[in-house]
C-alpha atoms as a PDB file:
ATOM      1  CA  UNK A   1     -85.870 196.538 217.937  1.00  0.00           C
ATOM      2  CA  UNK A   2     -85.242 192.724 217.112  1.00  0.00           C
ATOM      3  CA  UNK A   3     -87.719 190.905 214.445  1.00  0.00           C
ATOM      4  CA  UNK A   4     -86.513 187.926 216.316  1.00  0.00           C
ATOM      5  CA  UNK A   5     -86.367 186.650 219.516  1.00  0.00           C
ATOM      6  CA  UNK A   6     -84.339 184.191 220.670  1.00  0.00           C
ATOM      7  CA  UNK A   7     -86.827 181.300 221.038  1.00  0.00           C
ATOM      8  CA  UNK A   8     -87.069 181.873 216.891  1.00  0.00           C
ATOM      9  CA  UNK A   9     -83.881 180.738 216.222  1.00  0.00           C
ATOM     10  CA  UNK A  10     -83.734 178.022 219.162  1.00  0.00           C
ATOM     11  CA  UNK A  11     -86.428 176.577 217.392  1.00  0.00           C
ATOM     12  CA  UNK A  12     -83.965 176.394 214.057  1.00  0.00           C
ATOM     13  CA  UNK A  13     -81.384 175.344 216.371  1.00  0.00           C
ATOM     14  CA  UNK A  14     -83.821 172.130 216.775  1.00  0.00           C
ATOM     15  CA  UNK A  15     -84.740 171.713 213.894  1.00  0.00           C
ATOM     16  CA  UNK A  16     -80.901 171.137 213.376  1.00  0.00           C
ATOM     17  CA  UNK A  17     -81.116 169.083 216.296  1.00  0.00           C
ATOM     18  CA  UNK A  18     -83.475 166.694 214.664  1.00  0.00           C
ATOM     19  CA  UNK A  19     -81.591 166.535 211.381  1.00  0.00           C
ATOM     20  CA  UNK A  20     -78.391 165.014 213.767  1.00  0.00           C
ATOM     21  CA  UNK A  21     -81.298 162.273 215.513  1.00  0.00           C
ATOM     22  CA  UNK A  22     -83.023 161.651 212.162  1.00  0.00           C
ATOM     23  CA  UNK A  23     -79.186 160.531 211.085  1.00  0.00           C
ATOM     24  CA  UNK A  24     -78.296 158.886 214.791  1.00  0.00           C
ATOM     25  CA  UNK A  25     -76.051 161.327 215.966  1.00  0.00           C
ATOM     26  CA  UNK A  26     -76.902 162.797 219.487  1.00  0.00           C
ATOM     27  CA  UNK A  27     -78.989 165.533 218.685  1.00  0.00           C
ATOM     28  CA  UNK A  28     -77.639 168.360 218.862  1.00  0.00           C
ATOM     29  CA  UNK A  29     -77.851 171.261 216.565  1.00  0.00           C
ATOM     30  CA  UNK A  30     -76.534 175.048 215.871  1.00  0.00           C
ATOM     31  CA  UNK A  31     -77.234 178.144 214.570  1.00  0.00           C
ATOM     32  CA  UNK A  32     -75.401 181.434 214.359  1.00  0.00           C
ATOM     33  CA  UNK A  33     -76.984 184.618 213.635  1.00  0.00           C
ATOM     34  CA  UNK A  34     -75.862 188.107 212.813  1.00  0.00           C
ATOM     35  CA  UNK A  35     -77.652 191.221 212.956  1.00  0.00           C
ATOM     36  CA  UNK A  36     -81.054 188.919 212.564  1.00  0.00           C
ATOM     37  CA  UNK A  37     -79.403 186.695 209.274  1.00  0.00           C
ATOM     38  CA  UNK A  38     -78.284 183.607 209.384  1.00  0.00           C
ATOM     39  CA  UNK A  39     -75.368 182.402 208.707  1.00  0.00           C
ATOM     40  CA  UNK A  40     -74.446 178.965 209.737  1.00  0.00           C
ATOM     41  CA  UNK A  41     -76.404 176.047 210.554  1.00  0.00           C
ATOM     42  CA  UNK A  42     -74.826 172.990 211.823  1.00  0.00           C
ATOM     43  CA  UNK A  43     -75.576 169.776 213.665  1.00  0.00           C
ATOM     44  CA  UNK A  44     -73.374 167.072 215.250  1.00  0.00           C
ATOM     45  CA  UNK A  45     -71.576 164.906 212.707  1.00  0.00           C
ATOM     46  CA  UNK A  46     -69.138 163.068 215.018  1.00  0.00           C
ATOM     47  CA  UNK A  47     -70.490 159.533 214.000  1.00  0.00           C
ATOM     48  CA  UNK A  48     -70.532 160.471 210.184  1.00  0.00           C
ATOM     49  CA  UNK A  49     -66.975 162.190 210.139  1.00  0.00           C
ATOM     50  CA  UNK A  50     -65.835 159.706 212.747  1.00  0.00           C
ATOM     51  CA  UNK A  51     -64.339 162.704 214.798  1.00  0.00           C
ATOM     52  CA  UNK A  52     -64.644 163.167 218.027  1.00  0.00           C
ATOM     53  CA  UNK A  53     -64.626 167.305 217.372  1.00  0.00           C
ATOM     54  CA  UNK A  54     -67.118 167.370 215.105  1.00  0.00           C
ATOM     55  CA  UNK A  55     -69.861 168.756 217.906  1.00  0.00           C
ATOM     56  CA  UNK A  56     -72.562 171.117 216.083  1.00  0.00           C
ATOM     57  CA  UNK A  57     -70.380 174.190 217.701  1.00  0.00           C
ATOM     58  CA  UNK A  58     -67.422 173.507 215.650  1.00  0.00           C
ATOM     59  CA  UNK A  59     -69.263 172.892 212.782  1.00  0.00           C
ATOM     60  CA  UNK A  60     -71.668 175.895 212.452  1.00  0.00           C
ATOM     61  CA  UNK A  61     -68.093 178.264 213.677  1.00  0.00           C
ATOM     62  CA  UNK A  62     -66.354 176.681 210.764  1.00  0.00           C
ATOM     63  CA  UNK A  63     -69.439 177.034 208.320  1.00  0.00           C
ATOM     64  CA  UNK A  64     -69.689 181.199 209.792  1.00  0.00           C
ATOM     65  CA  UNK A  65     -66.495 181.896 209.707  1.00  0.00           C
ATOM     66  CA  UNK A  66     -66.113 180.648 205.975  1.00  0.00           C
ATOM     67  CA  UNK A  67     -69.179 183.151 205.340  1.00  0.00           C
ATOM     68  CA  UNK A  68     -68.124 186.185 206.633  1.00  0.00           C
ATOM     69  CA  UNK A  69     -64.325 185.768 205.386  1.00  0.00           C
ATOM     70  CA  UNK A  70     -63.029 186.056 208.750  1.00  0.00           C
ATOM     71  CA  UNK A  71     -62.743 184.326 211.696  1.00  0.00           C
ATOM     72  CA  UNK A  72     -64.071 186.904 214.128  1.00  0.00           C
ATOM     73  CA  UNK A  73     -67.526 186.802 215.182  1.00  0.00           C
ATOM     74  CA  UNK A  74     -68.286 189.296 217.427  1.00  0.00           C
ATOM     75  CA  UNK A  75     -71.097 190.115 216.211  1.00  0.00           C
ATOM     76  CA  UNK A  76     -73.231 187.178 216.300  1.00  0.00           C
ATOM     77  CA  UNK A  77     -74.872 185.140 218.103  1.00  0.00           C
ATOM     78  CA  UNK A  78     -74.822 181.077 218.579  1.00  0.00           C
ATOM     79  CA  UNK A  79     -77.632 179.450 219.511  1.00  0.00           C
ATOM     80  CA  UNK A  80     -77.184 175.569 220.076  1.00  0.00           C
ATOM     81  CA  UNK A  81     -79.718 172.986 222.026  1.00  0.00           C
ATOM     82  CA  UNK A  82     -77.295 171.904 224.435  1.00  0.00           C
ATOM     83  CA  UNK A  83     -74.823 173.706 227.081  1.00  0.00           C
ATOM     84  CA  UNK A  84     -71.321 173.893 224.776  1.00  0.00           C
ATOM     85  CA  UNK A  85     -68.632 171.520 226.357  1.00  0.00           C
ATOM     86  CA  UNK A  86     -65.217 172.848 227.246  1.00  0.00           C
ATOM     87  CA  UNK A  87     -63.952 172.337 223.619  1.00  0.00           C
ATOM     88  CA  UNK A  88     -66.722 174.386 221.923  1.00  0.00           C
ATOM     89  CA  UNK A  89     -66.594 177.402 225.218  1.00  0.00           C
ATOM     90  CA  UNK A  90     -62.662 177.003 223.991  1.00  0.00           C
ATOM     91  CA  UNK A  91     -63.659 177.683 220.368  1.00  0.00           C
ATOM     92  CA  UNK A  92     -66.117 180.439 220.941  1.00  0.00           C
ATOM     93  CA  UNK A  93     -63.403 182.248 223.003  1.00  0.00           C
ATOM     94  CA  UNK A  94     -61.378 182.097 220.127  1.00  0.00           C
ATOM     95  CA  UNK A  95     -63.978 183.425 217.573  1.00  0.00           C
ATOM     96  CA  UNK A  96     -64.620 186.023 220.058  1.00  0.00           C
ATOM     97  CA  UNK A  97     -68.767 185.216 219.390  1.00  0.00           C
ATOM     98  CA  UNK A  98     -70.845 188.025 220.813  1.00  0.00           C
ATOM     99  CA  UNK A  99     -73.489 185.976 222.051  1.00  0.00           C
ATOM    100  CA  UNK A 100     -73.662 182.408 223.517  1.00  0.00           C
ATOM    101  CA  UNK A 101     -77.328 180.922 224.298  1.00  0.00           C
ATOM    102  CA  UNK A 102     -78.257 177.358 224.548  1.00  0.00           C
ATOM    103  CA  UNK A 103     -81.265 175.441 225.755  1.00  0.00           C
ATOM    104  CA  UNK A 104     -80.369 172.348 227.882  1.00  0.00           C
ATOM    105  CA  UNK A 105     -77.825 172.542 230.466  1.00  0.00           C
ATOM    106  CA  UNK A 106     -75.111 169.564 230.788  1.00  0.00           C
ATOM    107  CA  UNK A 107     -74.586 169.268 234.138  1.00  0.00           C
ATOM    108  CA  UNK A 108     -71.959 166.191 233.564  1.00  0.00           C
ATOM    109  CA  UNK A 109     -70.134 167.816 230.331  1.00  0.00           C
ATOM    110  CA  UNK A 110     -71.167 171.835 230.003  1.00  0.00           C
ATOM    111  CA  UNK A 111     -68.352 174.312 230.281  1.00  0.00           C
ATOM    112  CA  UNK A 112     -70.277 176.059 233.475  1.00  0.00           C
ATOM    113  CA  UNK A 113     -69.603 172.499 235.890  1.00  0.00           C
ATOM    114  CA  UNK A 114     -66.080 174.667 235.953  1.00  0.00           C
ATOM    115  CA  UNK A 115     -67.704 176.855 237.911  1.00  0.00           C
ATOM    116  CA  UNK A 116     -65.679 179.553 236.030  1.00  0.00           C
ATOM    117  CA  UNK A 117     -66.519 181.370 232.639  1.00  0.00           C
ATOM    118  CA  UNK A 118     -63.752 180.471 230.134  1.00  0.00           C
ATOM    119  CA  UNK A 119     -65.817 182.020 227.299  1.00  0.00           C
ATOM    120  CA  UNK A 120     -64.167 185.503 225.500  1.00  0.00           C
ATOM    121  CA  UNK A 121     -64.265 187.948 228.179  1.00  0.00           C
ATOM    122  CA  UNK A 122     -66.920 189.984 226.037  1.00  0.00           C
ATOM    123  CA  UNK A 123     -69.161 187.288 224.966  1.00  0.00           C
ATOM    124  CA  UNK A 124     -72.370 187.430 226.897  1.00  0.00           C
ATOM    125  CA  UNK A 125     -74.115 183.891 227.741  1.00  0.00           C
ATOM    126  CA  UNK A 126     -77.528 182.855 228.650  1.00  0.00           C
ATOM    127  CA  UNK A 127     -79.093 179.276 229.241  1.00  0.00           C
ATOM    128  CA  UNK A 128     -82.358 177.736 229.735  1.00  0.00           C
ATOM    129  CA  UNK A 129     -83.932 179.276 226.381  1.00  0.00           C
ATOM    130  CA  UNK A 130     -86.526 176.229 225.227  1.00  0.00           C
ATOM    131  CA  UNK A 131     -85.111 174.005 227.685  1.00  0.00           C
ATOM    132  CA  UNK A 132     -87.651 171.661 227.794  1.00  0.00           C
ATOM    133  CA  UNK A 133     -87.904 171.137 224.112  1.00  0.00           C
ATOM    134  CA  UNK A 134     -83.918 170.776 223.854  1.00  0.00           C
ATOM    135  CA  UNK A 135     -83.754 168.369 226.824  1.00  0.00           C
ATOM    136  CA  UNK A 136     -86.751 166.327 225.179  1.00  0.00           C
ATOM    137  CA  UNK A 137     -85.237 165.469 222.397  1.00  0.00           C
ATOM    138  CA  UNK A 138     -81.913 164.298 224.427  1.00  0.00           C
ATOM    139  CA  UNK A 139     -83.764 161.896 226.415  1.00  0.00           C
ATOM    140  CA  UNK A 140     -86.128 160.652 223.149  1.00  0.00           C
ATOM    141  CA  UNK A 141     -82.347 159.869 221.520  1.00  0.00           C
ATOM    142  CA  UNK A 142     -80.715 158.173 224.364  1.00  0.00           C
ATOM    143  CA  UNK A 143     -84.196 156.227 225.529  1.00  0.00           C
ATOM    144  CA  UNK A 144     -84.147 154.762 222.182  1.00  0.00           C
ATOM    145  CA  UNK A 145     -80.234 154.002 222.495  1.00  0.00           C
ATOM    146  CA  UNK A 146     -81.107 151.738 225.352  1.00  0.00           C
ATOM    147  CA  UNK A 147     -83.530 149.772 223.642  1.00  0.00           C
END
């Protein structure tokens, strides 16, 4: 029986998420868990680092990976605010994550527009956990943006 669920750590996730806005990135943020610990947090730093690739994905994989001593991570779990893009679905196939859930869906940029599941054949997914809340603070960041 989890002492989580998965709203708990979507609600980390955003409080990643609001670390990124607080800095003017696009908030986004990351967490990975496994078996109930954390072990990376991460939000996007592709204004700081001036890198395109620096989405909160890639950095919480890079900050896990570095924990555990190996670049497998089957099983855990990454929770992020936003639907991963094609890059970060690429990465997590290549960590072999366990788990995959996200809050907001990105309709325009999301891996699932392909219409085909390019994450690790094992990796489960699920969307839509918080959704509201991850999607509110999207629009809050780009609303400002515009004014």
């Amino acid at each position: 029986m989890l002492k989580y669920d998965h709203a708990y750590f979507m609600r980390l996730a955003l409080k990643e998420a609001q670390v990124a806005m607080d800095a003017k990135e696009v908030p986004v943020g990351a967490v990975i868990v496994c078996r109930e610990r954390i072990i990376a947090r991460a939000h996007n730093l592709t204004g700081t680092l001036n890198d395109p690739t620096a989405h909160a994905e890639m950095q919480a994989f890079t900050s896990a990976t570095a924990n555990i001593g190996g670049k497998y991570l089957q099983d855990c779990t990454l929770y992020v605010t936003l639907e991963p893009c094609v890059m970060c679905a690429g990465a997590a196939y290549w960590t072999r994550i366990g788990m995959v859930i996200w809050g907001a869906d990105d309709p325009d940029r999301g891996f699932m527009r392909l219409k085909k599941n390019i994450l690790h054949p094992k990796t489960k997914f699920k969307g839509g956990v918080l959704k509201e809340e991850c999607a509110r603070i999207l629009k809050e960041f780009f609303e400002k943006k515009r004014t």
